[in-house]
C-alpha atoms as a PDB file:
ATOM      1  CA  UNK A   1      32.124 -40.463   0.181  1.00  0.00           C
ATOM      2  CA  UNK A   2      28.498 -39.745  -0.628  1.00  0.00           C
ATOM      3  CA  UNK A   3      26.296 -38.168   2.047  1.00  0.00           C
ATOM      4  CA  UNK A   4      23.777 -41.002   3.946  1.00  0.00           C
ATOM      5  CA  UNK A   5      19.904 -41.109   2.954  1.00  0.00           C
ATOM      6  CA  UNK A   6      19.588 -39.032   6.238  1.00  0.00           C
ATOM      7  CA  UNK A   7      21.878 -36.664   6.110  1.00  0.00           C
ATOM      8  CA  UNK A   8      20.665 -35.729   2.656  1.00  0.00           C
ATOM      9  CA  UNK A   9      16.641 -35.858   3.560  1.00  0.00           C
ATOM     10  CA  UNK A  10      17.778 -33.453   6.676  1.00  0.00           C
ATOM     11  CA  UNK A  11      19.720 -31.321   3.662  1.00  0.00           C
ATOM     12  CA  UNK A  12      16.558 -31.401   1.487  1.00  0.00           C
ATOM     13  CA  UNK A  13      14.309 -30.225   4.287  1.00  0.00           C
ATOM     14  CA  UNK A  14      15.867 -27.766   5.794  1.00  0.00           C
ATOM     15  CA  UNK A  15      16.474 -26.398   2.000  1.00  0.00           C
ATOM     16  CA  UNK A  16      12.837 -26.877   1.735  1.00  0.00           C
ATOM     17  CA  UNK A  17      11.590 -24.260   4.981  1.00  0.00           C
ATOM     18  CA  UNK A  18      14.244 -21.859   4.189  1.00  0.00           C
ATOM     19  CA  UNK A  19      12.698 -21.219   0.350  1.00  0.00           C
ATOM     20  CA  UNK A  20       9.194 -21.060   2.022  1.00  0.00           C
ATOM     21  CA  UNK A  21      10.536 -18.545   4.975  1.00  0.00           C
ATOM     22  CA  UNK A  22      12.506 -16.910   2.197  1.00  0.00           C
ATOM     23  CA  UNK A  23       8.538 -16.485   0.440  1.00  0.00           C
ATOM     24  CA  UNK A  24       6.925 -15.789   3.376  1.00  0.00           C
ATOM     25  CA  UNK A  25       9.521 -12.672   4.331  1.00  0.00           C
ATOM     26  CA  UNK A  26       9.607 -11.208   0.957  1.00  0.00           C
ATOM     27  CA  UNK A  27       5.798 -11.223   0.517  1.00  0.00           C
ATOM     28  CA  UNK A  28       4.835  -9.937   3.834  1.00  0.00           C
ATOM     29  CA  UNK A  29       2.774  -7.026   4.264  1.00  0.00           C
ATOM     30  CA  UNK A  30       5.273  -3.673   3.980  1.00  0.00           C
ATOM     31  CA  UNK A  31       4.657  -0.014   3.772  1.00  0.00           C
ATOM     32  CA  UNK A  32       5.194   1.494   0.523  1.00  0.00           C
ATOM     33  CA  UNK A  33       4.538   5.072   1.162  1.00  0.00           C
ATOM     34  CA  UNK A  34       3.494   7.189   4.372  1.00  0.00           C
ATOM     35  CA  UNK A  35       2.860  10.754   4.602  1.00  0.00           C
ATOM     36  CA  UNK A  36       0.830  13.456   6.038  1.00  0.00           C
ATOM     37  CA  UNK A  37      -1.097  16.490   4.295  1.00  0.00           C
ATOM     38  CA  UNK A  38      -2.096  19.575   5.688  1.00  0.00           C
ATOM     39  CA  UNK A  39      -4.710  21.772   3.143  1.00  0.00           C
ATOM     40  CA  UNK A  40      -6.127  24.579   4.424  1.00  0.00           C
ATOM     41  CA  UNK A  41      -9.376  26.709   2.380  1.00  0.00           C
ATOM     42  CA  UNK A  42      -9.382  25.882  -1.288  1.00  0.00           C
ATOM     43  CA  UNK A  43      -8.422  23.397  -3.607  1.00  0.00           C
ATOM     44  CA  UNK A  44      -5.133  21.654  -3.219  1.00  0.00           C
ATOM     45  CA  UNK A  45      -3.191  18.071  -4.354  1.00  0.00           C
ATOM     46  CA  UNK A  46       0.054  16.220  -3.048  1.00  0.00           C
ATOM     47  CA  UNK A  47       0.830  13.587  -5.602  1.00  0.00           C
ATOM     48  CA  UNK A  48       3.342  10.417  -4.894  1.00  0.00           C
ATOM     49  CA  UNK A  49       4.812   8.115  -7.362  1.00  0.00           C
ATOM     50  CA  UNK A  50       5.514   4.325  -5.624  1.00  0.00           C
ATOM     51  CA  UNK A  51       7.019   1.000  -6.383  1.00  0.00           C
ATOM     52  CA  UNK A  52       5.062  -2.559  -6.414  1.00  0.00           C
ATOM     53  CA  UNK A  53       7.308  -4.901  -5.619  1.00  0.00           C
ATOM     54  CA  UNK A  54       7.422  -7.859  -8.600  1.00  0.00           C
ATOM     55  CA  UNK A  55       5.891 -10.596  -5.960  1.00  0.00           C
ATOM     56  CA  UNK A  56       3.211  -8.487  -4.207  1.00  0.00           C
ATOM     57  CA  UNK A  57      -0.090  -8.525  -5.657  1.00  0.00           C
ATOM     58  CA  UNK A  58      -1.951  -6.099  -3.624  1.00  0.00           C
ATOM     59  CA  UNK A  59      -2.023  -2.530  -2.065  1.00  0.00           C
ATOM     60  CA  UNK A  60      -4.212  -1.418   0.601  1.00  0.00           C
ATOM     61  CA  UNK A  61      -4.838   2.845   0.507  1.00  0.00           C
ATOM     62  CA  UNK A  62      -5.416   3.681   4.381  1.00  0.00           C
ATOM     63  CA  UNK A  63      -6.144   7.553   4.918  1.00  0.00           C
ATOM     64  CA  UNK A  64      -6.411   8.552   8.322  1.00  0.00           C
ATOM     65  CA  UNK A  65      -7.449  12.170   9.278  1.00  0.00           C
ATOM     66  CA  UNK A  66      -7.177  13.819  12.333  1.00  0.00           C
ATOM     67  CA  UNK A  67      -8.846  17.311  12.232  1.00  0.00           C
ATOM     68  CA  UNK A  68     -10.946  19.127   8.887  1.00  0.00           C
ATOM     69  CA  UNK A  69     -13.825  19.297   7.462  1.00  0.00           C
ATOM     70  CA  UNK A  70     -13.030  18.817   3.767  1.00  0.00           C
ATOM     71  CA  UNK A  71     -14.066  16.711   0.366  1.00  0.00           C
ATOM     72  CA  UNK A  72     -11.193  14.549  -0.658  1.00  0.00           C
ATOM     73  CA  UNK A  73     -10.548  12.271  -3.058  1.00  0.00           C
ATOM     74  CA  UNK A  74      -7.351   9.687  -3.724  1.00  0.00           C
ATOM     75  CA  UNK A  75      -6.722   7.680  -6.921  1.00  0.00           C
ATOM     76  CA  UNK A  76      -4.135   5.297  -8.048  1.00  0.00           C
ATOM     77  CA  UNK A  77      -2.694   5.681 -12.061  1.00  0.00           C
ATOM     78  CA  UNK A  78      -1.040   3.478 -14.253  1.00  0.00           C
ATOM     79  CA  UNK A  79       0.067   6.169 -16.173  1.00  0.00           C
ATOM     80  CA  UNK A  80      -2.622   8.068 -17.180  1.00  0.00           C
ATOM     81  CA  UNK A  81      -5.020   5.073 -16.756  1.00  0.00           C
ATOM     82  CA  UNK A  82      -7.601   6.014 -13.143  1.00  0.00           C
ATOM     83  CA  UNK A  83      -7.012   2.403 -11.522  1.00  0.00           C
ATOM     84  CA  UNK A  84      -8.829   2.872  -8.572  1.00  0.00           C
ATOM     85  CA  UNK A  85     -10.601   5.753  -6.746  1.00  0.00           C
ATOM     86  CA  UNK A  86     -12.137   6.717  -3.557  1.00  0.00           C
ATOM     87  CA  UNK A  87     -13.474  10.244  -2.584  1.00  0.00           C
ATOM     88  CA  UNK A  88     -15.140  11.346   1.075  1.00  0.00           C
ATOM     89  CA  UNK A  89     -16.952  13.990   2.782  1.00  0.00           C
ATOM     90  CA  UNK A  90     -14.460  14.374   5.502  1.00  0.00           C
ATOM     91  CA  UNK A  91     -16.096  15.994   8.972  1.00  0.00           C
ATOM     92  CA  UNK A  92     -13.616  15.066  11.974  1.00  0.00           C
ATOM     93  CA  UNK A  93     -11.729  12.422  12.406  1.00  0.00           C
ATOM     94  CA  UNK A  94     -12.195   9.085  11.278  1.00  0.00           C
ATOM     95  CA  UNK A  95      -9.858   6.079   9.180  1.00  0.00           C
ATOM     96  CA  UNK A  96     -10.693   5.107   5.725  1.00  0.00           C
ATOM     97  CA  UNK A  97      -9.302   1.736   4.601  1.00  0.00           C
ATOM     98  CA  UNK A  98      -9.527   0.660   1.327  1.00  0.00           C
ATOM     99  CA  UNK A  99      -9.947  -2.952   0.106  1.00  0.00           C
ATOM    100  CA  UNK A 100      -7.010  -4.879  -1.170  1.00  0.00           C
ATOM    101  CA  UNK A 101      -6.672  -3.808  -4.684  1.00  0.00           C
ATOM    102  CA  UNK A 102      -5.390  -6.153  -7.361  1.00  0.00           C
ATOM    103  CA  UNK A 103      -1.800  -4.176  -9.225  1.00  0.00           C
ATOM    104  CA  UNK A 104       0.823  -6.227 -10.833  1.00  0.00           C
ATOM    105  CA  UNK A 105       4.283  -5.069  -9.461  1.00  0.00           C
ATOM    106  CA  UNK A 106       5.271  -1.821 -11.061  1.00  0.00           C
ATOM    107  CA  UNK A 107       5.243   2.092 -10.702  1.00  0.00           C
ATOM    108  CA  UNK A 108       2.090   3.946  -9.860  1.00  0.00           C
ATOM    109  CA  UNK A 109       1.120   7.490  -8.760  1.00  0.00           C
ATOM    110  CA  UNK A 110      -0.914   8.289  -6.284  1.00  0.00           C
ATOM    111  CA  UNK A 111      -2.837  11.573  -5.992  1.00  0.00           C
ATOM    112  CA  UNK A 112      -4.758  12.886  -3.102  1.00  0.00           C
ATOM    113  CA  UNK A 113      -7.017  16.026  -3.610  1.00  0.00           C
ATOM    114  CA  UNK A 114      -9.160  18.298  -1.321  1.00  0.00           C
ATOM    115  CA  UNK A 115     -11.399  20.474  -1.913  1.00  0.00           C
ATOM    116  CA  UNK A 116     -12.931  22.414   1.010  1.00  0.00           C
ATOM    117  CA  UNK A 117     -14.249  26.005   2.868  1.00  0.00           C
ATOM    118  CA  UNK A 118     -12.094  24.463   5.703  1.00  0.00           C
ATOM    119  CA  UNK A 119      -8.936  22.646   6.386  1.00  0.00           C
ATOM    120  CA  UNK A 120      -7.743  18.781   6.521  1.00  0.00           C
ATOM    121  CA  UNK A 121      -5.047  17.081   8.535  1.00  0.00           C
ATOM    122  CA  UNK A 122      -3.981  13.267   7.716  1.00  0.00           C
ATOM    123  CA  UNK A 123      -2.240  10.953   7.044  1.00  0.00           C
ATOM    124  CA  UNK A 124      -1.853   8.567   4.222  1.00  0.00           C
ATOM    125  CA  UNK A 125      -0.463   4.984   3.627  1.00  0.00           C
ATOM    126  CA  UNK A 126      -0.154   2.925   0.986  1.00  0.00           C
ATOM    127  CA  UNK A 127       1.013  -1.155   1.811  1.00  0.00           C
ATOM    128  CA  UNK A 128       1.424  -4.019  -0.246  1.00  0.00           C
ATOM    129  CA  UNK A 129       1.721  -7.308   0.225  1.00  0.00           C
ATOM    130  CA  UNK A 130       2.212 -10.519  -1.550  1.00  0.00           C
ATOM    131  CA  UNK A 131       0.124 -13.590  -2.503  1.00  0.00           C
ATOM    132  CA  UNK A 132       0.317 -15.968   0.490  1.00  0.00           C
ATOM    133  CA  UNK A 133      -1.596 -12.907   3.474  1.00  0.00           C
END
């Protein structure tokens, strides 16, 4: 016995929302990498490799520092390639948010350098999220 006309529009439907909330879930914003530095007088770098996943598009670099006075600078490579870079004069605290930057899904590294006659204390975090936010 084949299904009715209804029964198999309801099917189609409800097949239809659950592949769009299936998008929506797997493309929402996510963290890809949090963690804090502490430098103290001098020169030092924390590097971090991270994942894009294959649907997200974008990543977002926030640093947020909570004491120092310091020069920093954070990049983003694609090997050896510099795909994007930000540096600061860093004098209290204060939240630096980066743009959404355009990566195709994939490993990157990250690298965050100071350079300073003082010390720095943040944190850093590094989302992604897909094409529909």
């Amino acid at each position: 016995m084949a299904p009715s006309p209804k029964k198999f529009a309801g099917i189609v439907a409800g097949l239809v929302v659950m592949v769009f909330v299936a998008y929506l879930v797997i493309t929402y914003p996510r963290v890809l990498v949090c963690f804090s530095v502490s430098f103290t007088v001098g020169a030092d770098i924390k590097r971090v490799e991270f994942e894009v996943p294959f649907i997200h598009k974008q990543v977002k670099v926030e640093v947020r520092v909570q004491s120092g006075n310091a020069l920093w600078a954070a990049s983003i490579l694609d090997g050896e390639t510099v795909v994007w870079r930000h540096a600061a004069t860093q004098s209290g605290q204060t939240t630096y948010a980066s743009d959404w930057i355009k990566l195709a899904g994939g490993r990157y590294n990250f690298t965050f350098a100071t350079a300073s006659l003082g010390s720095l204390e943040a944190e850093v975090k590094i989302m992604s999220k897909g094409g529909f936010w």
